[in-house]
Protein backbone atom coordinates (compact mmCIF):
# COMPACT_ATOMS: atom_id res chain seq x y z
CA UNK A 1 105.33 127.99 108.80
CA UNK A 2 101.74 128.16 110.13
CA UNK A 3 99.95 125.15 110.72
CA UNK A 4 96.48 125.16 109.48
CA UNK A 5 93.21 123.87 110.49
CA UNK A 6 92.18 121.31 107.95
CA UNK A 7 88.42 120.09 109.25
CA UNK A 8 88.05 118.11 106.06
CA UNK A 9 89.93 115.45 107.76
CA UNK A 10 87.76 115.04 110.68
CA UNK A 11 84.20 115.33 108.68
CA UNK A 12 81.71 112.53 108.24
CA UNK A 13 81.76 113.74 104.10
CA UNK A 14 85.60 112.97 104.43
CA UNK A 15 85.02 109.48 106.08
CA UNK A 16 82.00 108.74 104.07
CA UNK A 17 84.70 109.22 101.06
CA UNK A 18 86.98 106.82 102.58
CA UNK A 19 85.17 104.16 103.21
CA UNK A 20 86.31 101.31 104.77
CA UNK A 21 86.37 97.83 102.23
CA UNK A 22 85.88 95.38 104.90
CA UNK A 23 86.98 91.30 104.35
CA UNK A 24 84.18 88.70 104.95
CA UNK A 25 84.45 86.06 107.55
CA UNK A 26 85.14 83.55 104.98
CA UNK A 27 87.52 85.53 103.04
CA UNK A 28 89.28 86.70 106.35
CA UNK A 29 89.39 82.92 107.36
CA UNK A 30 90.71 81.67 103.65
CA UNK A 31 93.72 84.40 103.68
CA UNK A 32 95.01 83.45 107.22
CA UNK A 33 94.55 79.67 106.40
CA UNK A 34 96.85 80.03 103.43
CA UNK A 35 101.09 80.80 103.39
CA UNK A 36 100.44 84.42 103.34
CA UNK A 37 101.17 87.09 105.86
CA UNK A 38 98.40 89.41 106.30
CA UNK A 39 98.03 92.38 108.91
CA UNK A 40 94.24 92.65 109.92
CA UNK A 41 92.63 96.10 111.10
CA UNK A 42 89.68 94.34 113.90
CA UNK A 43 87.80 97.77 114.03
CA UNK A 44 84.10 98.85 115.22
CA UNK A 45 83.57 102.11 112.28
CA UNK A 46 81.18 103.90 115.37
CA UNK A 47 84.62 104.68 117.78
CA UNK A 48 86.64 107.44 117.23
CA UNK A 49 89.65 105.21 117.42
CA UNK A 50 89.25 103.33 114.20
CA UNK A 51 87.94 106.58 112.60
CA UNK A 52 91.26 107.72 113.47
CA UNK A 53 92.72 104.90 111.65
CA UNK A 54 90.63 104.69 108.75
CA UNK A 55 92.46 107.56 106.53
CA UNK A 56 95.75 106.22 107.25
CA UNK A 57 94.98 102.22 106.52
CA UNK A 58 93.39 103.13 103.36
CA UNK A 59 95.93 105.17 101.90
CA UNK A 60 99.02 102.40 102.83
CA UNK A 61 96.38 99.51 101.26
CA UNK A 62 96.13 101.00 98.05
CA UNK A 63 96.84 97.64 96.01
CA UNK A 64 98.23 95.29 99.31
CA UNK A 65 96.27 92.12 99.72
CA UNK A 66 98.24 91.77 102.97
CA UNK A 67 96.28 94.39 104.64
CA UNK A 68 92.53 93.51 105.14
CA UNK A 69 90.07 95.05 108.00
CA UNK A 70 87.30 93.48 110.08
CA UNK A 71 83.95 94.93 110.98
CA UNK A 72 83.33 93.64 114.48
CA UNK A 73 80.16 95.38 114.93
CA UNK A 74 79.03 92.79 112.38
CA UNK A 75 81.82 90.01 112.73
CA UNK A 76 81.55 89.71 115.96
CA UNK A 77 82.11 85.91 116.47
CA UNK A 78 85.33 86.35 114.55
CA UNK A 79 86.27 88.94 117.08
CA UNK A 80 85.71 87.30 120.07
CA UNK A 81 87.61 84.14 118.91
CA UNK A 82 90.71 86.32 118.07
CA UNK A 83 90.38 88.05 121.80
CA UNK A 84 89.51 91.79 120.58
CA UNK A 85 87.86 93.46 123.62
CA UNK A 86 89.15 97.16 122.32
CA UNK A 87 88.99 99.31 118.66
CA UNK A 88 91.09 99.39 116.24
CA UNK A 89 93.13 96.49 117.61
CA UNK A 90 95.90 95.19 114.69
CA UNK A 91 96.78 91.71 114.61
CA UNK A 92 99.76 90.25 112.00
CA UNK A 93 99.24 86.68 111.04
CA UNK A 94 102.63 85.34 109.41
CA UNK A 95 101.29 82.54 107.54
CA UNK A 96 102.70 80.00 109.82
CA UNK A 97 99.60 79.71 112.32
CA UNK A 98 101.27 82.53 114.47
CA UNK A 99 100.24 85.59 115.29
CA UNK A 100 101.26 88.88 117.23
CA UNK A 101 100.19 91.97 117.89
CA UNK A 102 101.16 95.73 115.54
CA UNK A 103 102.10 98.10 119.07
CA UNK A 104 103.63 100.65 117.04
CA UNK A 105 102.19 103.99 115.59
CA UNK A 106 99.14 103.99 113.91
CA UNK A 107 99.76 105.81 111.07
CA UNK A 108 100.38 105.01 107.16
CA UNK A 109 104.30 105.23 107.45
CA UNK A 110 104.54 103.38 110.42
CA UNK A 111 102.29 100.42 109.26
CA UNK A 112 104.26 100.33 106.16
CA UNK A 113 107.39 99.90 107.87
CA UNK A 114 106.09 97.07 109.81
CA UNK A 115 104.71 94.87 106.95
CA UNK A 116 108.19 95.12 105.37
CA UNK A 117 110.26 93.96 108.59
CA UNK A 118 107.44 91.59 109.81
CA UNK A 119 108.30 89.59 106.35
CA UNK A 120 112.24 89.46 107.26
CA UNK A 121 113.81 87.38 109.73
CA UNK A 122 113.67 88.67 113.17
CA UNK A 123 117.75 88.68 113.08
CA UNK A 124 119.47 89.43 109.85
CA UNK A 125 122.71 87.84 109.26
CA UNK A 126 125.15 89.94 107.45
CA UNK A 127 128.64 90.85 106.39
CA UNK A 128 130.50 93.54 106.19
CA UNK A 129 129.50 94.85 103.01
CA UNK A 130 126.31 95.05 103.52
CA UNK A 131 126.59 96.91 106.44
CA UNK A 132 126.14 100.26 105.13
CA UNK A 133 122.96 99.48 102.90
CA UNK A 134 121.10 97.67 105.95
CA UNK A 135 121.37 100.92 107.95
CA UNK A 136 118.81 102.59 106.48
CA UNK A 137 116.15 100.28 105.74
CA UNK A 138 113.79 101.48 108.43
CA UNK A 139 113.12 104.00 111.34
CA UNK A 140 115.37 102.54 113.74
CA UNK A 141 117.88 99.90 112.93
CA UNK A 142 120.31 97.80 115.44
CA UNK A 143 123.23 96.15 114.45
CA UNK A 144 124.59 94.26 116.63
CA UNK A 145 128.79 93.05 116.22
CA UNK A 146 129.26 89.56 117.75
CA UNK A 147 132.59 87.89 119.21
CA UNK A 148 131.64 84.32 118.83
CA UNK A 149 133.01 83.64 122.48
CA UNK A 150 130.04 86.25 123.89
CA UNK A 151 127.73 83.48 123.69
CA UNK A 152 125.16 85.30 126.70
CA UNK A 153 125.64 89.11 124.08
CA UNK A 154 124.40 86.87 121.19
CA UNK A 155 121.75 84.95 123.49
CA UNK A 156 120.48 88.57 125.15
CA UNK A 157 120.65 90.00 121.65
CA UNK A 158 118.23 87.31 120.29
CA UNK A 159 115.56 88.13 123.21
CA UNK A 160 115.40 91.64 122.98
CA UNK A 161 115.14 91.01 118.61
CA UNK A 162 112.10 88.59 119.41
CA UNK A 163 110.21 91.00 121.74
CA UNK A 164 110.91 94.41 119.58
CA UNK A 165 110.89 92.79 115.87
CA UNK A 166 107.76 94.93 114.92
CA UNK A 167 109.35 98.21 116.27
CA UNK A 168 112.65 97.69 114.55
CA UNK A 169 114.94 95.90 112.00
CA UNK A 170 117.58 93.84 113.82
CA UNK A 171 120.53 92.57 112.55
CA UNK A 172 123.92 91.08 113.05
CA UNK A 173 127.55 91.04 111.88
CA UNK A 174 130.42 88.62 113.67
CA UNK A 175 133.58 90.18 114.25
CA UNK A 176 137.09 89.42 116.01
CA UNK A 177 137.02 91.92 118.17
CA UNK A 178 135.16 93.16 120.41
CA UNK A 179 131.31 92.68 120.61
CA UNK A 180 129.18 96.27 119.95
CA UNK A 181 125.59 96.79 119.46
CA UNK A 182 124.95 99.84 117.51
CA UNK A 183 121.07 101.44 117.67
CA UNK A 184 120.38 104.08 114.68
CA UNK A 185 117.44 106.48 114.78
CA UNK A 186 116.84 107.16 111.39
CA UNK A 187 113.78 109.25 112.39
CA UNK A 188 115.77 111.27 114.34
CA UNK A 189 118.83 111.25 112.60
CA UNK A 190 120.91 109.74 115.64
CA UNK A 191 123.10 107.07 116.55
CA UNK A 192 124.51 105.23 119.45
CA UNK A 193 126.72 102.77 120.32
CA UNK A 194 127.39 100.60 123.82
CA UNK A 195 130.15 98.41 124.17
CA UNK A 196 129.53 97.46 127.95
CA UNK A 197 127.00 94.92 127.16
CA UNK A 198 127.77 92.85 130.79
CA UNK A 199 124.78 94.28 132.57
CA UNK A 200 121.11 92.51 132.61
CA UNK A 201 119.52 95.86 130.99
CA UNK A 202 122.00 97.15 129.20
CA UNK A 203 120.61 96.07 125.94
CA UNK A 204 116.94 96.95 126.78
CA UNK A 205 118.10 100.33 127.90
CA UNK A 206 119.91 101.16 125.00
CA UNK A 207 116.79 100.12 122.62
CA UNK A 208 114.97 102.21 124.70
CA UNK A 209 117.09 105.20 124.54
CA UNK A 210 117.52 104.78 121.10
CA UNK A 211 113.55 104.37 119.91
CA UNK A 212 112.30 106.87 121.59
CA UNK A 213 111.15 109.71 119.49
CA UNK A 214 112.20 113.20 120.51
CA UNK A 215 108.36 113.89 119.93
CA UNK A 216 105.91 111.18 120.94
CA UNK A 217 102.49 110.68 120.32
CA UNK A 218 100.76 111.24 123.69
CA UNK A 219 97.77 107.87 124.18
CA UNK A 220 96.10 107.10 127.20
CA UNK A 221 98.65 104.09 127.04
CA UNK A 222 101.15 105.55 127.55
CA UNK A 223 99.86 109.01 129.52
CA UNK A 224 101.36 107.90 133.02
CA UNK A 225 104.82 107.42 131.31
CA UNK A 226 105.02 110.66 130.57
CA UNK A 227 103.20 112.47 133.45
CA UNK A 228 105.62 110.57 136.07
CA UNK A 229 108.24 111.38 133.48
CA UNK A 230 109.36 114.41 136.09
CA UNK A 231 109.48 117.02 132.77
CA UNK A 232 106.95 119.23 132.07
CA UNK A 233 105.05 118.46 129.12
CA UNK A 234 104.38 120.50 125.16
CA UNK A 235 100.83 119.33 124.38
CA UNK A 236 100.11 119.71 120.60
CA UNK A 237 96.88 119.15 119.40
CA UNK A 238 95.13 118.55 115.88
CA UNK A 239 92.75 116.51 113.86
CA UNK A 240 95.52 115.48 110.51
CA UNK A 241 97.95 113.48 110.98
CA UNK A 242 99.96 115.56 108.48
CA UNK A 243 99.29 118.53 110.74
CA UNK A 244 101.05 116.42 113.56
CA UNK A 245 103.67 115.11 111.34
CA UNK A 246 104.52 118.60 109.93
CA UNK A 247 104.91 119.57 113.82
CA UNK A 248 107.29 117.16 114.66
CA UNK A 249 109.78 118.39 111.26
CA UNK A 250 109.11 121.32 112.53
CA UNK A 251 109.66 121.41 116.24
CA UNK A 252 112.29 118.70 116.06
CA UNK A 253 115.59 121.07 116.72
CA UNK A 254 113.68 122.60 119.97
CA UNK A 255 112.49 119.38 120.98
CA UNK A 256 116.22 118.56 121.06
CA UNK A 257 117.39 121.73 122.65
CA UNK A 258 115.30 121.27 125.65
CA UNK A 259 114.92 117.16 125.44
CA UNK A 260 116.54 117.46 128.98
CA UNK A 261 113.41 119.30 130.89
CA UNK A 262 110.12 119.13 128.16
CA UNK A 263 108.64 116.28 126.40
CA UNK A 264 107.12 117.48 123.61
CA UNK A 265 104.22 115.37 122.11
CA UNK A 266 100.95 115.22 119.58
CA UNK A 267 97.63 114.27 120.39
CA UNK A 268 95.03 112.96 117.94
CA UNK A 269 92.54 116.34 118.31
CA UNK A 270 89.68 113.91 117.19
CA UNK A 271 90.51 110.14 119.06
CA UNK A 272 91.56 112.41 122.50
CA UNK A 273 89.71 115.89 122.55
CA UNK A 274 89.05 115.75 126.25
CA UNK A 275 92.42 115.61 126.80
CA UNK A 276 92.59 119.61 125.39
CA UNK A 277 90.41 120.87 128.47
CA UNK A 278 92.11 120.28 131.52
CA UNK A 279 95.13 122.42 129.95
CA UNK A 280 92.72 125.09 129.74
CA UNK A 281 92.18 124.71 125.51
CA UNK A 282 89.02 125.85 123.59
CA UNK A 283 87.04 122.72 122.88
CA UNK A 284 86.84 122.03 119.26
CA UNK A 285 89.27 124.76 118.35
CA UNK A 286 92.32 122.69 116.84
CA UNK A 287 95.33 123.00 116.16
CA UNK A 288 96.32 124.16 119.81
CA UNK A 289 99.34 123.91 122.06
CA UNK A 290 99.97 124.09 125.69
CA UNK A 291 102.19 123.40 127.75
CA UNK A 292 102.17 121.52 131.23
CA UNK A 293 103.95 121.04 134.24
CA UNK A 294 102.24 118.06 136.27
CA UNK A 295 104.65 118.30 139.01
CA UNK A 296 102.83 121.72 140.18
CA UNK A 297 99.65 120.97 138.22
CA UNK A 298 100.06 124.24 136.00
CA UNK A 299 98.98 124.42 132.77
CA UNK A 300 99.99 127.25 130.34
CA UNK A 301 97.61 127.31 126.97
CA UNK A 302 99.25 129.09 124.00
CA UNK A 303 97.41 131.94 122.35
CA UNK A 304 94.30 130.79 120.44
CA UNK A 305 94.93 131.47 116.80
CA UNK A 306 98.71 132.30 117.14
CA UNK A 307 101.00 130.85 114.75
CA UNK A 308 103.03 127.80 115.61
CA UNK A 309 106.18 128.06 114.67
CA UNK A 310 109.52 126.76 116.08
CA UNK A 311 110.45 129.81 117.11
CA UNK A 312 107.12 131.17 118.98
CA UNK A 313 107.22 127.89 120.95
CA UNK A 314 110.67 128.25 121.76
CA UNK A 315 109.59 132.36 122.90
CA UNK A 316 106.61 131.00 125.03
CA UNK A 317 108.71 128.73 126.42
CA UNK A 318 111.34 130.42 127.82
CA UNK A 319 108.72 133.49 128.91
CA UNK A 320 106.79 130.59 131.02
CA UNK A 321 110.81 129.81 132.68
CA UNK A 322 111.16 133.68 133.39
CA UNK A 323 107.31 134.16 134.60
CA UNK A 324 105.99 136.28 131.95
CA UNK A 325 103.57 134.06 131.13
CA UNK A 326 100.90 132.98 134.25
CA UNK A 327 99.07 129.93 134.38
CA UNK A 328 95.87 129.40 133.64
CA UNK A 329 93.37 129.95 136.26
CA UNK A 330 91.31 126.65 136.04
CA UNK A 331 88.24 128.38 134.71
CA UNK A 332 88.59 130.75 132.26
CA UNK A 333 89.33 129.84 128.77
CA UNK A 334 90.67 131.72 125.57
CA UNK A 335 88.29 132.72 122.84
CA UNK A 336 88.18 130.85 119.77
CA UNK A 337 89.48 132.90 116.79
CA UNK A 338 90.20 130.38 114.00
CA UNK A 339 87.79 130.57 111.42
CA UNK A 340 86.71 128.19 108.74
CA UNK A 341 84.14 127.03 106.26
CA UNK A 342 81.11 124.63 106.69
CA UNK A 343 83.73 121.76 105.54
C-alpha cells in the first residue's frame, strides 16, 4: 500500500478547524479541587509541539470532562505554579491532591489507554478466572504469579507497578507454586515470561524488553537511546499520525525480521522536520524514509516519491547490506516529486 501525503493535517485551515476549547483558571482550579481525576494538556498553541497534539487531544475528548487543556501563553501564573517550563507538558491529577506526569505517546490511543488504567489500582488483585479477560485490557499487560513466601518478588513487583502504572496495567494472581511474572505486548502481539526473578533488574529488564515497541517514535528524548543503540537506524517521516500508524501495521513483520541490527522508527514530519536534513531528505517533502548508520555516519535517503511498502523497504535494505545502494554525499539532495494541491 502507498502511503500518501495528506497536507491537510499540517495546515493552519486544518488547525483553525480544530480549535483548541481551553479551561479557565477558575474552572481548571474547581475540577482539580474536587474527587475527580482529570488529565490536563499545559500547552502554548504558537509551538509546533502542542500543534502536534492538538488533533489527537481533541478527537479522544469528544464528550470526557476528564480531559481539559491550559493556555499558558495566557495562564501563565497557573503554569508556573504547576512547574511547566516546556509545551505540551500533560499532567494527571487523581483527585486525591496527587499528581504525576502522562510520559507515554502522545497520541489519541495512547492517551485513552492511560485515563482508563490511571483510574484502576496500580496493582490489580485477581484470581484465576479472571486471568484470561485481564490480558487484554491494554497495550501491554503484566501479570505477575506470587508464592506468598517471595515476600522481596511481591515487594520488587510493587516498585516497578508504582513507577510504570501510566505505561501499563499491572496485576497479580497468588499461586502455590512457583512465583512468574508474565509481560504481554498486545501491540505487538508478544509475550514473555521470567521465572528467575532473584536478580536486582530482572524485573525492570523484563518490562523493558517487553514495552518496547518494535517501531518507536523517534523524540529528541529519547534520540541518544537510539543513536548509541549500536543498530543502524529506518527513519520514517510524515506529518499524520495515521500516516505513521499505518507504517508501523505495515512495516511491523520487517521490523521483526531484522529487530536484531535496525531500529525502525517515525518521526513527527511537522514537531521534528530538521531532523529530515542531515539524512540527506528534501525539506518539506513528506512522507520520506531513510535509513542511517551512526556508527559510520552514513546516511542512505530512499527515493523521493517511491512507494513505501514493506517490501521496497525490505529491497533497499538489503541492496544498502550488499552495496548497491551508496550513501549520500553530504550535499546533494533528491528532487522533490510528490505533488499536491494548495491544501
Amino acid at each position: 500500500m502507498k502511503l500518501k501525503l495528506y497536507l491537510l493535517s499540517a495546515s493552519p485551515l486544518f488547525y483553525n478547524c480544530l480549535a483548541w476549547k481551553h479551561s479557565s483558571a477558575q474552572d481548571f482550579r474547581r475540577a482539580i479541587s474536587g474527587h475527580s481525576h482529570a488529565l490536563v494538556a499545559f500547552v502554548d498553541p504558537s509551538t509546533t509541539g502542542s500543534q502536534a497534539l492538538e488533533p489527537e487531544w481533541i478527537s479522544v475528548s469528544g464528550s470526557r470532562k476528564s480531559l481539559m487543556s491550559i493556555d499558558c501563553s495566557t495562564e501563565s501564573a497557573v503554569c508556573d505554579e504547576f512547574g511547566i517550563i516546556s509545551y505540551p507538558a500533560l499532567r494527571f491529577f487523581d483527585g486525591h491532591g496527587h499528581t504525576r506526569s502522562y510520559r507515554g505517546p502522545r497520541r489519541a490511543s495512547a492517551i485513552a489507554s492511560f485515563l482508563k488504567r490511571a483510574v484502576r489500582p496500580a496493582i490489580t488483585a485477581l484470581d484465576e478466572e479472571r486471568v484470561a479477560g485481564f490480558q487484554s485490557v491494554d497495550e501491554a499487560v503484566i501479570i505477575a504469579y506470587f508464592n506468598p513466601r517471595d515476600e522481596h518478588i511481591v515487594t520488587a513487583f510493587e516498585t516497578m507497578a508504582s513507577r510504570f502504572r501510566d505505561r501499563a496495567s499491572f496485576a497479580s494472581v497468588t499461586t502455590a507454586g512457583a512465583s512468574t511474572v508474565t509481560c504481554y505486548n498486545n501491540r505487538e502481539g508478544q509475550k514473555f515470561t521470567l521465572s528467575e526473578l532473584s536478580a536486582i533488574d530482572a524485573l525492570p529488564k523484563l518490562f523493558e524488553g517487553c514495552t518496547a515497541p518494535l517501531i518507536g517514535e523517534f523524540t529528541r528524548a529519547n534520540e541518544m537511546k537510539y543513536l548509541q543503540s549500536g543498530k543502524s537506524l529506518v527513519y520514517f517521516f510524515a506529518a499524520s499520525s495515521s500516516e505513521r500508524e499505518a507504517f508501523v501495521d505495515n512495516m511491523r513483520p520487517v521490523a521483526k525480521m531484522y529487530k536484531e541490527y535496525l531500529s525502525f522508527v517515525t518521526v513527527d514530519a511537522i514537531e521534528y522536520a530538521d531532523f529530515a536534513l542531515p539524512l540527506g531528505l528534501t525539506p518539506g517533502a513528506f512522507p520520506a524514509l531513510a535509513v542511517q548508520n551512526p556508527m559510520y555516519g552514513q546516511a542512505f535517503p530512499y527515493p523521493s516519491g517511491a512507494e513505501i511498502t514493506a517490501e521496497a523497504i525490505g529491497a533497499f535494505v538489503m541492496d544498502i547490506v550488499q552495496g548497491k545502494v551508496k550513501p549520500w554525499d553530504g550535499k546533494s539532495r533528491q528532487e522533490n516529486t510528490q505533488t499536491h494541491d494548495e491544501l
